[in-house]
Structure formats: C-alpha cells, structure tokens
PDB file of N, CA and C in Angstrom:
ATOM      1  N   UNK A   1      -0.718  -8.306  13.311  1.00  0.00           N
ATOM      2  CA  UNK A   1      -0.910  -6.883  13.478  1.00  0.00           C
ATOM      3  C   UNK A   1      -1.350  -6.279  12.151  1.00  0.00           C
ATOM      4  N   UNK A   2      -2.466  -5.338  12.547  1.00  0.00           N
ATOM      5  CA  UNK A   2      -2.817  -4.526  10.873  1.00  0.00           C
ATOM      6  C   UNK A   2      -1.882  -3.222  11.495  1.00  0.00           C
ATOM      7  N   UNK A   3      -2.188  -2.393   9.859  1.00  0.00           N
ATOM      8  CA  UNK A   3      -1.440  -1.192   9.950  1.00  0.00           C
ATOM      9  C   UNK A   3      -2.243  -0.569   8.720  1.00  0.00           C
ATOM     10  N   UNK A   4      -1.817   0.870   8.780  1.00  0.00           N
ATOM     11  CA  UNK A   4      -2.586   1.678   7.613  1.00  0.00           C
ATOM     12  C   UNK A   4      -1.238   2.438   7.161  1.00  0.00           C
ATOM     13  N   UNK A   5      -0.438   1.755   6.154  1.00  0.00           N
ATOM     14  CA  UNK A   5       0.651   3.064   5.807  1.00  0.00           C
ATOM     15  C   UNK A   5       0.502   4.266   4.018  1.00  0.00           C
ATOM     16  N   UNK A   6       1.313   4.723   4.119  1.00  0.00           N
ATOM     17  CA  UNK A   6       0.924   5.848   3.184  1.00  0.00           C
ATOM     18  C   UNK A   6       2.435   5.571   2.387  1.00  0.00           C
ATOM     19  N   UNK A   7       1.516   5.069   0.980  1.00  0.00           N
ATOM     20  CA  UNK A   7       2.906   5.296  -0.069  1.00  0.00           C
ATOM     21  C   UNK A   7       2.877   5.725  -1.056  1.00  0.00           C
ATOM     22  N   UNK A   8       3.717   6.823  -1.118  1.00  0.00           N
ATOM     23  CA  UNK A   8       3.408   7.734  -2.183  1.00  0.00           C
ATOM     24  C   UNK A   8       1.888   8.329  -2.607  1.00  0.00           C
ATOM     25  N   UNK A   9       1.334   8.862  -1.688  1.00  0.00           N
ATOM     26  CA  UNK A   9      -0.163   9.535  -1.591  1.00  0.00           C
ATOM     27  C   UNK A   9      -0.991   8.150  -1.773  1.00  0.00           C
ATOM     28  N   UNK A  10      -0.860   7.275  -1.482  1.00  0.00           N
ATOM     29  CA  UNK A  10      -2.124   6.500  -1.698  1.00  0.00           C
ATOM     30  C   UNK A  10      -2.007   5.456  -0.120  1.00  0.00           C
ATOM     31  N   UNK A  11      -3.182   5.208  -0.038  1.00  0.00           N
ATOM     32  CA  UNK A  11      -3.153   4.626   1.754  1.00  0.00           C
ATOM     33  C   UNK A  11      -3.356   3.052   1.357  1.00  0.00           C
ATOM     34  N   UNK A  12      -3.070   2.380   2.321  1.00  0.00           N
ATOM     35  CA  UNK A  12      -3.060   0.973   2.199  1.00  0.00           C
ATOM     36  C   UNK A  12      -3.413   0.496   3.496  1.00  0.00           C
ATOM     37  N   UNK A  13      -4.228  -0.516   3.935  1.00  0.00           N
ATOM     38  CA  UNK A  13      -4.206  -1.442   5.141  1.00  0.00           C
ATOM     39  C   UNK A  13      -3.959  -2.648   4.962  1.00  0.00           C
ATOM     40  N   UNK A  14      -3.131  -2.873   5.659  1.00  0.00           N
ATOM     41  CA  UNK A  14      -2.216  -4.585   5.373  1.00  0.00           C
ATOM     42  C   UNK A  14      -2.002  -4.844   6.967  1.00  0.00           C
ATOM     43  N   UNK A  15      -1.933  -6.317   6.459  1.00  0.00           N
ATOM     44  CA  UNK A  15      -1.798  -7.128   7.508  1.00  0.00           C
ATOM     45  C   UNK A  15      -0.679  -8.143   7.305  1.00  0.00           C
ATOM     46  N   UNK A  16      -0.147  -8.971   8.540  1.00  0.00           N
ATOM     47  CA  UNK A  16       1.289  -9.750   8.085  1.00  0.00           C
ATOM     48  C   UNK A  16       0.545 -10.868   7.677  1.00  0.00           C
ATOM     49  N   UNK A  17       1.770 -10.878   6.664  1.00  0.00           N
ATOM     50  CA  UNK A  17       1.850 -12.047   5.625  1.00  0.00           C
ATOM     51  C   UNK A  17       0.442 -11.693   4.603  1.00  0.00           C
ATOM     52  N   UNK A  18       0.294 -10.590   4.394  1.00  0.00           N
ATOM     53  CA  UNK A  18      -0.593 -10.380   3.241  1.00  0.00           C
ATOM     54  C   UNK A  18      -0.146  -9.869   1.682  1.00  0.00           C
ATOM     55  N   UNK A  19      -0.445 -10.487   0.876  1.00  0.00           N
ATOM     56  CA  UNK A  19       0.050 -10.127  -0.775  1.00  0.00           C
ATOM     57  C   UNK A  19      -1.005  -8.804  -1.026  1.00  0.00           C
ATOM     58  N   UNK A  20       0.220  -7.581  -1.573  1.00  0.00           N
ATOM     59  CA  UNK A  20      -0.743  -6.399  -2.141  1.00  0.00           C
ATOM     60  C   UNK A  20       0.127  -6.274  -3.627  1.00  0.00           C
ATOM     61  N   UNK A  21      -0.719  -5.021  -4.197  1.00  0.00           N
ATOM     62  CA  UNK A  21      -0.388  -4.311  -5.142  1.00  0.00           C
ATOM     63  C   UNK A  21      -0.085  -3.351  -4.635  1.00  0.00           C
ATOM     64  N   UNK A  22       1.391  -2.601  -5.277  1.00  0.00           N
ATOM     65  CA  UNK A  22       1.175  -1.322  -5.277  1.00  0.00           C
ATOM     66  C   UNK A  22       1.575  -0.798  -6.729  1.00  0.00           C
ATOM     67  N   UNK A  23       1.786   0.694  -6.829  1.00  0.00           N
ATOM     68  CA  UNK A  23       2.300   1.189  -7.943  1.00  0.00           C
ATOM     69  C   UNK A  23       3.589   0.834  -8.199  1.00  0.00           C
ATOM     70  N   UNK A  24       4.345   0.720  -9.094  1.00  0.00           N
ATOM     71  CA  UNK A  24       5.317   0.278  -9.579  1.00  0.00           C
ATOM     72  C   UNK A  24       6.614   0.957  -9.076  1.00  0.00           C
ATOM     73  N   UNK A  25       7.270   0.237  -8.239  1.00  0.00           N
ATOM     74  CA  UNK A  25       8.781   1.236  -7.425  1.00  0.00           C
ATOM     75  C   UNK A  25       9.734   0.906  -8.690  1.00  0.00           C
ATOM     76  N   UNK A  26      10.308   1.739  -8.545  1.00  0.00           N
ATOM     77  CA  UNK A  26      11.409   1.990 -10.029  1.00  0.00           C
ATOM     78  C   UNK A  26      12.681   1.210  -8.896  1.00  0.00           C
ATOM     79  N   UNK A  27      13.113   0.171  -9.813  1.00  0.00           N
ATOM     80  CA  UNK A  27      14.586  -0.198  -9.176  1.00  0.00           C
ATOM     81  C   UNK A  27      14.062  -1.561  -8.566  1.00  0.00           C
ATOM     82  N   UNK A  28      13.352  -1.539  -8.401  1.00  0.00           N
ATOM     83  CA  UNK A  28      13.286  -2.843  -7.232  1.00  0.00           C
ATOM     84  C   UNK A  28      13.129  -3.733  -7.432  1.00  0.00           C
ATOM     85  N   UNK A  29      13.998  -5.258  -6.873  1.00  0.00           N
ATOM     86  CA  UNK A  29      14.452  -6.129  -7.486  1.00  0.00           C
ATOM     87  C   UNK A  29      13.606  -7.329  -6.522  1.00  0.00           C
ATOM     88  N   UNK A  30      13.015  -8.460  -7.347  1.00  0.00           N
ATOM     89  CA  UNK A  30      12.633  -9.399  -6.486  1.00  0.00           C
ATOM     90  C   UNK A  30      13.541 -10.093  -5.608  1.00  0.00           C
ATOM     91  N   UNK A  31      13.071 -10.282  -4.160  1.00  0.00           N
ATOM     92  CA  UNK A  31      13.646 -11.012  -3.136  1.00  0.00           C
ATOM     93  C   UNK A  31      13.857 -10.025  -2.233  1.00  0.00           C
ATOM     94  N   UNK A  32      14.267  -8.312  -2.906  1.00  0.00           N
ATOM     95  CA  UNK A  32      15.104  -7.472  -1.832  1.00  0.00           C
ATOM     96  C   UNK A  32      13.376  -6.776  -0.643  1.00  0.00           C
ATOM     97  N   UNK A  33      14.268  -6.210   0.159  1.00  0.00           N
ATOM     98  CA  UNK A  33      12.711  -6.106   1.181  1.00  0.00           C
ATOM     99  C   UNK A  33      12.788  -4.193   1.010  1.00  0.00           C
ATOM    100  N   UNK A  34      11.550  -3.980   1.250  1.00  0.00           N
ATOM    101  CA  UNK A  34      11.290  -2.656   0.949  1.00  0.00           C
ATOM    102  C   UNK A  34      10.565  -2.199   1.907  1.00  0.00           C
ATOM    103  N   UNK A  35      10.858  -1.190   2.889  1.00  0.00           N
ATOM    104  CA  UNK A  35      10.565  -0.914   4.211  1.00  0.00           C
ATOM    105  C   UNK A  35       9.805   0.284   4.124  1.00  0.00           C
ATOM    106  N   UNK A  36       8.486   0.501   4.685  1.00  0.00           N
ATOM    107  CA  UNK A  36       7.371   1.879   4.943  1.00  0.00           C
ATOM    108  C   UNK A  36       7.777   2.568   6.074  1.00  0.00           C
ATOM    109  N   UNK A  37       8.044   3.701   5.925  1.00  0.00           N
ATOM    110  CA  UNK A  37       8.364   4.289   7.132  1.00  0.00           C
ATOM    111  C   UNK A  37       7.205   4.791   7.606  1.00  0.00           C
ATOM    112  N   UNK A  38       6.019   5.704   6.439  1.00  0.00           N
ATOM    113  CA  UNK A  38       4.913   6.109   6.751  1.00  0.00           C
ATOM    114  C   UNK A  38       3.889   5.455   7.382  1.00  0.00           C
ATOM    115  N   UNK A  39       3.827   5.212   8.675  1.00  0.00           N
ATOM    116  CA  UNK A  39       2.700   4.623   9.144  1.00  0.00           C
ATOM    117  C   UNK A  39       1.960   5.189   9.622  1.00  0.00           C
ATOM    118  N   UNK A  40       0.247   5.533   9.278  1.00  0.00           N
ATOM    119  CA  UNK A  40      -0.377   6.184   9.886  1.00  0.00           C
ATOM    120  C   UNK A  40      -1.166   5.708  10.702  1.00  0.00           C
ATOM    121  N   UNK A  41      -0.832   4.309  10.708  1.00  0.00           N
ATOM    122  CA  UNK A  41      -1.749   3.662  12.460  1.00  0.00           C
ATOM    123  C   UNK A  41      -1.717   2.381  12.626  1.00  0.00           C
ATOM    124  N   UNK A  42      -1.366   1.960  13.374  1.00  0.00           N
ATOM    125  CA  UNK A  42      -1.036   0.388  14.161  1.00  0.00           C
ATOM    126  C   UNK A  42      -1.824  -0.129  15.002  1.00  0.00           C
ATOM    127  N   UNK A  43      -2.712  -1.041  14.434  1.00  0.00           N
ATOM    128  CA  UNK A  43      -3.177  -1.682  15.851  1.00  0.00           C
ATOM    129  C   UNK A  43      -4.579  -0.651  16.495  1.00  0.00           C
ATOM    130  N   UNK A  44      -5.168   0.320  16.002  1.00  0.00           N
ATOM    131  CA  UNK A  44      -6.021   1.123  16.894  1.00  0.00           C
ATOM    132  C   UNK A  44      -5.584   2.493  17.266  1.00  0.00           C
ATOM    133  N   UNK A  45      -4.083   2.730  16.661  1.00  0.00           N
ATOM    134  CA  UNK A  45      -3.127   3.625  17.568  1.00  0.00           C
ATOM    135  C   UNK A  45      -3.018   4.404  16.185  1.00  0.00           C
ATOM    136  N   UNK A  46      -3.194   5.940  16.629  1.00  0.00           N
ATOM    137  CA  UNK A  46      -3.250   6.236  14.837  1.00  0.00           C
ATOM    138  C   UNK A  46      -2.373   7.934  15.971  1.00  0.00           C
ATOM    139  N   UNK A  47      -1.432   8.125  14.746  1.00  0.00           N
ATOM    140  CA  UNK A  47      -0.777   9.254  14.546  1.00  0.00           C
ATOM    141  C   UNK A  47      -1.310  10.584  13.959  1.00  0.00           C
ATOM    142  N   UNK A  48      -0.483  11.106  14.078  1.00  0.00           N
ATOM    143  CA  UNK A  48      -0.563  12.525  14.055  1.00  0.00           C
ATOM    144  C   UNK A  48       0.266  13.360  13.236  1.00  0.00           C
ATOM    145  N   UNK A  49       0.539  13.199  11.824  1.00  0.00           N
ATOM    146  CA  UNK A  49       0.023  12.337  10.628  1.00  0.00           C
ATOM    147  C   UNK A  49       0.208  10.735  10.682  1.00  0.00           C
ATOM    148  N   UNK A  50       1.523  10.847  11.712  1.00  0.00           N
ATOM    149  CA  UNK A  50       1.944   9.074  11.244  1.00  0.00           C
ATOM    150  C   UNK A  50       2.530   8.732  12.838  1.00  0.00           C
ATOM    151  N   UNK A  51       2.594   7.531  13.317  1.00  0.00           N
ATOM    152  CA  UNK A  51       2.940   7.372  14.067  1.00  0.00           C
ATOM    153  C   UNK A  51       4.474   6.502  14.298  1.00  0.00           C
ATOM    154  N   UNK A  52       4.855   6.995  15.067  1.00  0.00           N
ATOM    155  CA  UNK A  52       6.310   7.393  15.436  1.00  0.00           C
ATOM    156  C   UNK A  52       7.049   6.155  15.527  1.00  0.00           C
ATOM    157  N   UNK A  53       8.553   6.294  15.434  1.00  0.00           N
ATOM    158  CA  UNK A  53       9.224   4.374  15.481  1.00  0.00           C
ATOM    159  C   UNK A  53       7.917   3.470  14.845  1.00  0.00           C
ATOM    160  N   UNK A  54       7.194   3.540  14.114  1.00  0.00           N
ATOM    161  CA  UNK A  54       6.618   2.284  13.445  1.00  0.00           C
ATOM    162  C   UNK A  54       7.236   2.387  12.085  1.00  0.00           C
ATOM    163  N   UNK A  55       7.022   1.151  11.653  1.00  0.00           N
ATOM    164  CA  UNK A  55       7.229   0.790  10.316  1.00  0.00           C
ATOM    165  C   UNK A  55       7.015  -0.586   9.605  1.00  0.00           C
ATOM    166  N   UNK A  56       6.521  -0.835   8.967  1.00  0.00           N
ATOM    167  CA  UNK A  56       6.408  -1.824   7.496  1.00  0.00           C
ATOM    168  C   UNK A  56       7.131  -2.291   7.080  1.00  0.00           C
ATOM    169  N   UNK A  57       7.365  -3.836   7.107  1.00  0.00           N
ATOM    170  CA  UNK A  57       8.874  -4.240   6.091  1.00  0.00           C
ATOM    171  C   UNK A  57       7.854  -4.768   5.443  1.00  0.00           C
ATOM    172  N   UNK A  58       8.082  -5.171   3.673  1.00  0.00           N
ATOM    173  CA  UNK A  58       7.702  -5.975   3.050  1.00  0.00           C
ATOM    174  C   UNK A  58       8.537  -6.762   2.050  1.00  0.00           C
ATOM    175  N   UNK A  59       8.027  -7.708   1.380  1.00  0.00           N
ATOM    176  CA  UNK A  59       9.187  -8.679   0.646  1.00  0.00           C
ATOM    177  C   UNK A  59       8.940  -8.139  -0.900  1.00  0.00           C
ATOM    178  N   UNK A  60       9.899  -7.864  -1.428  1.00  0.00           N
ATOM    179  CA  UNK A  60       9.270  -7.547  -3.164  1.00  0.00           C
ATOM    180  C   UNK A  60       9.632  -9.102  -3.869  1.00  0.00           C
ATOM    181  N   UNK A  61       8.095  -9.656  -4.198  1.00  0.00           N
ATOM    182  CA  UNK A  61       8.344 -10.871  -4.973  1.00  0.00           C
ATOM    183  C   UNK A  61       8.487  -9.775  -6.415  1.00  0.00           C
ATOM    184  N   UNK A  62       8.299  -9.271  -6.959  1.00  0.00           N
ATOM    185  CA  UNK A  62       8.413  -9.098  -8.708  1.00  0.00           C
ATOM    186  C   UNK A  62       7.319  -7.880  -9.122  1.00  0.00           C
ATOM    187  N   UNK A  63       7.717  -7.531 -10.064  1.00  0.00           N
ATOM    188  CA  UNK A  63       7.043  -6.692 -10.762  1.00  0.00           C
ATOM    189  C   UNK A  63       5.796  -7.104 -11.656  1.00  0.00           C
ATOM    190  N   UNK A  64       4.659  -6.836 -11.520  1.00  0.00           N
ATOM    191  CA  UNK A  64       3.713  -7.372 -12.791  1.00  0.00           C
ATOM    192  C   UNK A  64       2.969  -6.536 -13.639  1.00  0.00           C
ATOM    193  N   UNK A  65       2.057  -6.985 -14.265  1.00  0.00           N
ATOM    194  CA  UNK A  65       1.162  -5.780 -15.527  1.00  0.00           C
ATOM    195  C   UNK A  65       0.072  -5.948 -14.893  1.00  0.00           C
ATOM    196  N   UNK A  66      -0.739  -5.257 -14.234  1.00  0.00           N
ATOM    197  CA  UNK A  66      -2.432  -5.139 -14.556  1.00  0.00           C
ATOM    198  C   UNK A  66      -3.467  -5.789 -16.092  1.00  0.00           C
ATOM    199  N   UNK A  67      -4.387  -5.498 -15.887  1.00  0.00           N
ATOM    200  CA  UNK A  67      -5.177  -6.093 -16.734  1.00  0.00           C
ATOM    201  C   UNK A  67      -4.922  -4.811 -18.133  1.00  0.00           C
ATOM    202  N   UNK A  68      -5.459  -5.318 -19.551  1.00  0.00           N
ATOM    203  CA  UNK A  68      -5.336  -4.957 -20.250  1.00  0.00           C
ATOM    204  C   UNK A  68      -6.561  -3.688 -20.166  1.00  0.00           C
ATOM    205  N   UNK A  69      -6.188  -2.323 -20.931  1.00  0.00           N
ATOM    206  CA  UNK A  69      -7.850  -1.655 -20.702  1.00  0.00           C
ATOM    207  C   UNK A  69      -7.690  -1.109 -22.152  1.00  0.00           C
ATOM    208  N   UNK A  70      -9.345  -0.901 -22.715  1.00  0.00           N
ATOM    209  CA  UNK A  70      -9.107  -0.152 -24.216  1.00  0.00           C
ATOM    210  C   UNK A  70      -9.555   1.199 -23.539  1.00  0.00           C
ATOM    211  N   UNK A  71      -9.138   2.110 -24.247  1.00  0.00           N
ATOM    212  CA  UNK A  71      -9.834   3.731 -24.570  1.00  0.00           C
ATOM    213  C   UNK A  71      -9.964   3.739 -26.016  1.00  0.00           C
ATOM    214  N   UNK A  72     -11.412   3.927 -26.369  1.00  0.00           N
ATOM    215  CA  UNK A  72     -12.090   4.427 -27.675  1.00  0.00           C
ATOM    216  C   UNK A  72     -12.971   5.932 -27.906  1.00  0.00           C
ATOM    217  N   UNK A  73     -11.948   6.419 -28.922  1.00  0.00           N
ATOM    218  CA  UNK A  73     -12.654   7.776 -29.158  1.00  0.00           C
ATOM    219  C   UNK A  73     -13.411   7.326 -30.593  1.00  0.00           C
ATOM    220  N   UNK A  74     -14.331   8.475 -30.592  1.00  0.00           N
ATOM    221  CA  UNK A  74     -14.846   8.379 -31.745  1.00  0.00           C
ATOM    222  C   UNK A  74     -15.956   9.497 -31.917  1.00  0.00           C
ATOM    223  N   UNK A  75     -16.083  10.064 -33.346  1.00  0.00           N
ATOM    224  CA  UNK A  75     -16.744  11.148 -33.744  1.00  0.00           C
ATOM    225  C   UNK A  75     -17.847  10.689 -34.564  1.00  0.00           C
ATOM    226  N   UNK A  76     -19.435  10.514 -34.060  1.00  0.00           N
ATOM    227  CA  UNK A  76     -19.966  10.180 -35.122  1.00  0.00           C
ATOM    228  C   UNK A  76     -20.237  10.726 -36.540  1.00  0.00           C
ATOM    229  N   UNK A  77     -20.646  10.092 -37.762  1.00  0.00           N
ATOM    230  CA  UNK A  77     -20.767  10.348 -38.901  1.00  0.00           C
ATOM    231  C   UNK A  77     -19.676  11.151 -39.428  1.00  0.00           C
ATOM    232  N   UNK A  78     -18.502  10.738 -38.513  1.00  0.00           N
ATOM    233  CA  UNK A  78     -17.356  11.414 -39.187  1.00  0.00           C
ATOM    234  C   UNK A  78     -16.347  10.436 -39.722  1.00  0.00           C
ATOM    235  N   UNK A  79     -16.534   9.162 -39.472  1.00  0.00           N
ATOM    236  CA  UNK A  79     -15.320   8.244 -39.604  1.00  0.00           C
ATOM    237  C   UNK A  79     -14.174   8.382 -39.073  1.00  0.00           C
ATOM    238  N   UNK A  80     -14.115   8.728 -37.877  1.00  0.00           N
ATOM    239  CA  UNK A  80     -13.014   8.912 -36.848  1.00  0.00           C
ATOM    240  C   UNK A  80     -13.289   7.784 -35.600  1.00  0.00           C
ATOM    241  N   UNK A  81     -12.318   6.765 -35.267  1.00  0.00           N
ATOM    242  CA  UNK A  81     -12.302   5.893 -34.551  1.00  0.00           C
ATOM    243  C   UNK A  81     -10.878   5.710 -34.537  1.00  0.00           C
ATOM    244  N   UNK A  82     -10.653   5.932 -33.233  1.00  0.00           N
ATOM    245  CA  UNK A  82      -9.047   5.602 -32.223  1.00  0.00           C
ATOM    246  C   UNK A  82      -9.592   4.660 -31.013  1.00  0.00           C
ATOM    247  N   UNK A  83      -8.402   3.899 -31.043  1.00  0.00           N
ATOM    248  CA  UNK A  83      -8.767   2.550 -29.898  1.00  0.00           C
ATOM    249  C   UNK A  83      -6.953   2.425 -29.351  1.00  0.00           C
ATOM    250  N   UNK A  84      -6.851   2.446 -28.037  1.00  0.00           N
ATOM    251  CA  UNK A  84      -5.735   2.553 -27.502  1.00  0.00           C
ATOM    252  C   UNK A  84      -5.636   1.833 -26.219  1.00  0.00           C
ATOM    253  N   UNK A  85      -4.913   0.669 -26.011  1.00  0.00           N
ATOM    254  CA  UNK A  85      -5.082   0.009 -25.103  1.00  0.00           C
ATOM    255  C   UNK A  85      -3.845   0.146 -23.744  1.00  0.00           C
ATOM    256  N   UNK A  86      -4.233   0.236 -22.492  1.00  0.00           N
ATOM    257  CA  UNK A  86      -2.664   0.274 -21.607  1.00  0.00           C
ATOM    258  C   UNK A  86      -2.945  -0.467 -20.498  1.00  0.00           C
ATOM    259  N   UNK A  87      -1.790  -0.985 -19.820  1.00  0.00           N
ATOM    260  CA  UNK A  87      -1.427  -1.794 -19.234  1.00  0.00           C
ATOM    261  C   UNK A  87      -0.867  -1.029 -18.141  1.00  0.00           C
ATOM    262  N   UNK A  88      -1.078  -1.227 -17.028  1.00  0.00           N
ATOM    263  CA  UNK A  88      -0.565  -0.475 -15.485  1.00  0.00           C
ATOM    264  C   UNK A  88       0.517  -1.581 -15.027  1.00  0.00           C
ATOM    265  N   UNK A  89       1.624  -0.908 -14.635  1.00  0.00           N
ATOM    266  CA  UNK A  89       2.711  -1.798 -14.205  1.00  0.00           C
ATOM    267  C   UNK A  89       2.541  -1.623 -12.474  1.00  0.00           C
ATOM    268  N   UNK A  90       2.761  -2.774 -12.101  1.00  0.00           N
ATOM    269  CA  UNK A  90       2.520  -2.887 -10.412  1.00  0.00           C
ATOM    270  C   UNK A  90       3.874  -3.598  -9.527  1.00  0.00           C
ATOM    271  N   UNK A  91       4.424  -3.685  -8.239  1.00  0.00           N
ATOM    272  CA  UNK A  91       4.824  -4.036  -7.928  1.00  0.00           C
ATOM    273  C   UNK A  91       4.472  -4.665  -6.625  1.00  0.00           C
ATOM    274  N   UNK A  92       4.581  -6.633  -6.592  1.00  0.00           N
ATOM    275  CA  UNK A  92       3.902  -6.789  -5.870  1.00  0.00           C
ATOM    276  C   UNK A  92       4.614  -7.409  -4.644  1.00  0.00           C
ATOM    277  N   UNK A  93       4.166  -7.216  -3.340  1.00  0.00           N
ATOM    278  CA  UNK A  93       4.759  -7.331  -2.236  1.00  0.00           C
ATOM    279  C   UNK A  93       4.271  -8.411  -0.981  1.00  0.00           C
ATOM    280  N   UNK A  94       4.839  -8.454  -0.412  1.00  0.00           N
ATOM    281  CA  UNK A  94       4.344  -9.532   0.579  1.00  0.00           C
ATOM    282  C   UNK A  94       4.933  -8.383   1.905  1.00  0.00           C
ATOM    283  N   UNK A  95       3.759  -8.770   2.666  1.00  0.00           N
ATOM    284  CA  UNK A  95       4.013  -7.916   4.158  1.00  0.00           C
ATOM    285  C   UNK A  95       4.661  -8.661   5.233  1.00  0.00           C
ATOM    286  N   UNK A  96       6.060  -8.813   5.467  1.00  0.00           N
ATOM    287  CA  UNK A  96       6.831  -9.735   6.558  1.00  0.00           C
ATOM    288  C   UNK A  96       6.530  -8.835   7.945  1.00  0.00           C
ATOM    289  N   UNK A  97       6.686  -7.639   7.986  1.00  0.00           N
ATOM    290  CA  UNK A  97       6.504  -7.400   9.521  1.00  0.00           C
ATOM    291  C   UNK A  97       5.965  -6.295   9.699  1.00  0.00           C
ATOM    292  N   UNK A  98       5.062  -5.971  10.777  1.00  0.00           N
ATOM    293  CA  UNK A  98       4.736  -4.590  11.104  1.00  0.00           C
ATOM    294  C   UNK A  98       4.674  -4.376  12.559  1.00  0.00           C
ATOM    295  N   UNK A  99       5.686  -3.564  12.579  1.00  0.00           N
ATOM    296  CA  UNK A  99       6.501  -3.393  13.957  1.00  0.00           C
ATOM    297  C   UNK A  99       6.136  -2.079  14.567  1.00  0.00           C
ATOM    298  N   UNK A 100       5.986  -1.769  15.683  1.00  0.00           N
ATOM    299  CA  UNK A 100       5.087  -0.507  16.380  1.00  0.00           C
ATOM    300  C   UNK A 100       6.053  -0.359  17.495  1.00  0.00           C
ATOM    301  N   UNK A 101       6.961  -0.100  17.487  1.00  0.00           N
ATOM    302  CA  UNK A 101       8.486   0.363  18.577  1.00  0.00           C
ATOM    303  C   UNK A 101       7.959   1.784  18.348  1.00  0.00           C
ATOM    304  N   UNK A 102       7.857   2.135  19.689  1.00  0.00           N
ATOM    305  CA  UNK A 102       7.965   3.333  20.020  1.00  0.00           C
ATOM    306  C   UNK A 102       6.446   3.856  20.173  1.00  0.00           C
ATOM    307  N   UNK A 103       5.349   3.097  19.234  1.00  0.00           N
ATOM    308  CA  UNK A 103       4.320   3.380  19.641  1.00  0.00           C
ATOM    309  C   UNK A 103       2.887   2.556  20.749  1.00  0.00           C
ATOM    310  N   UNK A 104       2.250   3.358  21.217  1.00  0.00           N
ATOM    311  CA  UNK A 104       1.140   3.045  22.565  1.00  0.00           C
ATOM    312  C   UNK A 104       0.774   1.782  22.401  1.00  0.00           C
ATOM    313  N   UNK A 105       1.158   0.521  23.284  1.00  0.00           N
ATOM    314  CA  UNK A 105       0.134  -0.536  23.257  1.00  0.00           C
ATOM    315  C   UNK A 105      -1.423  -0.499  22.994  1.00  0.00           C
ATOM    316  N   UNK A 106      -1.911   0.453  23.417  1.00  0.00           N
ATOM    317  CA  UNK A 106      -3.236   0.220  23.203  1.00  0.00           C
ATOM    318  C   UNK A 106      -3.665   1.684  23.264  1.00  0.00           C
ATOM    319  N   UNK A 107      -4.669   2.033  22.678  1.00  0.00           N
ATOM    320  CA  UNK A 107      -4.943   3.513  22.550  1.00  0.00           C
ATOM    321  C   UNK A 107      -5.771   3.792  23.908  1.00  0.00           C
ATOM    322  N   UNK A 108      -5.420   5.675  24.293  1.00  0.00           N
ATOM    323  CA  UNK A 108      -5.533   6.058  24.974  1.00  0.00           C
ATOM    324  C   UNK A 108      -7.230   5.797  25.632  1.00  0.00           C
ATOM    325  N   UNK A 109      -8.512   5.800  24.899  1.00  0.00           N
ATOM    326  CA  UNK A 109      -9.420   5.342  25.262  1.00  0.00           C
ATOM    327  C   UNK A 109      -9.630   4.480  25.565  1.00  0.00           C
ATOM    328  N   UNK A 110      -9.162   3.322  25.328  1.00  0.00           N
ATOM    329  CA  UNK A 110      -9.013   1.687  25.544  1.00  0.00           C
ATOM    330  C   UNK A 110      -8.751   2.044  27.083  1.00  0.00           C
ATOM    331  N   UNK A 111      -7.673   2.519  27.369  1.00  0.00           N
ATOM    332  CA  UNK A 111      -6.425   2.642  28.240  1.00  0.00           C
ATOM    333  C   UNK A 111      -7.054   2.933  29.673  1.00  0.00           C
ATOM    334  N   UNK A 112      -7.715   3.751  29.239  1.00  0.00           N
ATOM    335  CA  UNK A 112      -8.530   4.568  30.607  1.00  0.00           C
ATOM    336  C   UNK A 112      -9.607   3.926  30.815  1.00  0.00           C
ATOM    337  N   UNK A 113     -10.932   3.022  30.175  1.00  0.00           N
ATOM    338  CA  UNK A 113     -11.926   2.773  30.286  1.00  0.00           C
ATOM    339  C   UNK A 113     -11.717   1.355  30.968  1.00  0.00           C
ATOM    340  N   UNK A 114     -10.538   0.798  30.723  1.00  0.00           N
ATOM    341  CA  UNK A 114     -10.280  -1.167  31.177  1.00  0.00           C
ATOM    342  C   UNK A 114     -10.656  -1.809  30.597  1.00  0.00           C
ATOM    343  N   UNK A 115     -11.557  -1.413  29.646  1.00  0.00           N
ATOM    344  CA  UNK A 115     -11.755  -2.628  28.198  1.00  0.00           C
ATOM    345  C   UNK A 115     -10.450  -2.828  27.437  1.00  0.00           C
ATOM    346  N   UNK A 116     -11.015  -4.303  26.576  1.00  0.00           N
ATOM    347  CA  UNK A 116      -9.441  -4.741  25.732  1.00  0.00           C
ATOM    348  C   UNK A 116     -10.526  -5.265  24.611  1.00  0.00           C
TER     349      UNK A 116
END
C-alpha cells in the first residue's frame, strides 16, 4: 500500500517497507516505532485534509547527518571572505505498515464506473 502523509508541514509518499528521510524528531530512539496520524491519502482515497482511521507506523532505525554544505560570503577588493559549513540532522525510518481502517476501499469514481 502507498500513502501520502504530512509531517510537520512537509508531505511524503511512502510505501511499505520503504527507507526515508525525514527531519530530525527530537527524542527518538532507534528500534522504537513512530506512528503518522496525518494521512492525506491511501491507496487513491485522498481526504479532506486527511483521511480518517488511517495511519503510518514506521520503525526509527537512528538518527543521521546529511551531506556536508559550504556557504561563502565575500566582498570583492575588500578582503572579506567567510566560509561556513552545516550539516542537516535527519532521522531515518523504515515504513512497517500503512493501515486505512476506516477508510473507502476504493475511491468513489472507481466505485461507480466498475473499473479496478
């Protein structure tokens, strides 16, 4: 099953058993599972913002760093040069289930026309 959920303003489409990135959850410990309540669509079946009894479990393997990035300022013929490098912290997840209780087997156009 795919799904489109919303975490913390940013949208994601995952599928089971898929490895993502996300932004870095404060607290969260590898092994423990971390559940989306926000789902904004399952399967073809999309809510109104989000659709209802669905939800996202995922596995938190660990926390990691992104790639290294520089920012360079600089003023010519002034001898001003700043170089500042940062690192984005991520937390990365594995998608164990995406469960659609409570929401439409198959969307309402599907539904009526007899296509699958």
């Amino acid at each position: 099953m795919s799904a489109v959920i919303n975490d913390r303003g940013r949208q994601y489409v995952v599928n089971d058993g898929e490895s993502l990135l996300v932004d870095y959850i404060d607290g969260a410990e590898a092994g423990a599972e971390h559940v989306f309540d926000q789902v904004m669509a399952v399967d073809g079946t999309f809510g109104t913002p989000y659709v209802k009894g669905a939800s996202v479990t995922a596995l938190i393997e660990g926390q990691v760093r992104g790639p290294k990035l520089y920012v360079e300022k600089f003023k010519r013929r002034k001898d001003y040069r700043r170089r500042v490098g940062h690192r984005q912290s991520y937390t990365k997840l594995t998608i164990q289930k995406v469960s659609a209780s409570g929401s439409r087997a198959k969307p309402a156009a599907v539904a009526e026309s007899g296509e699958e």
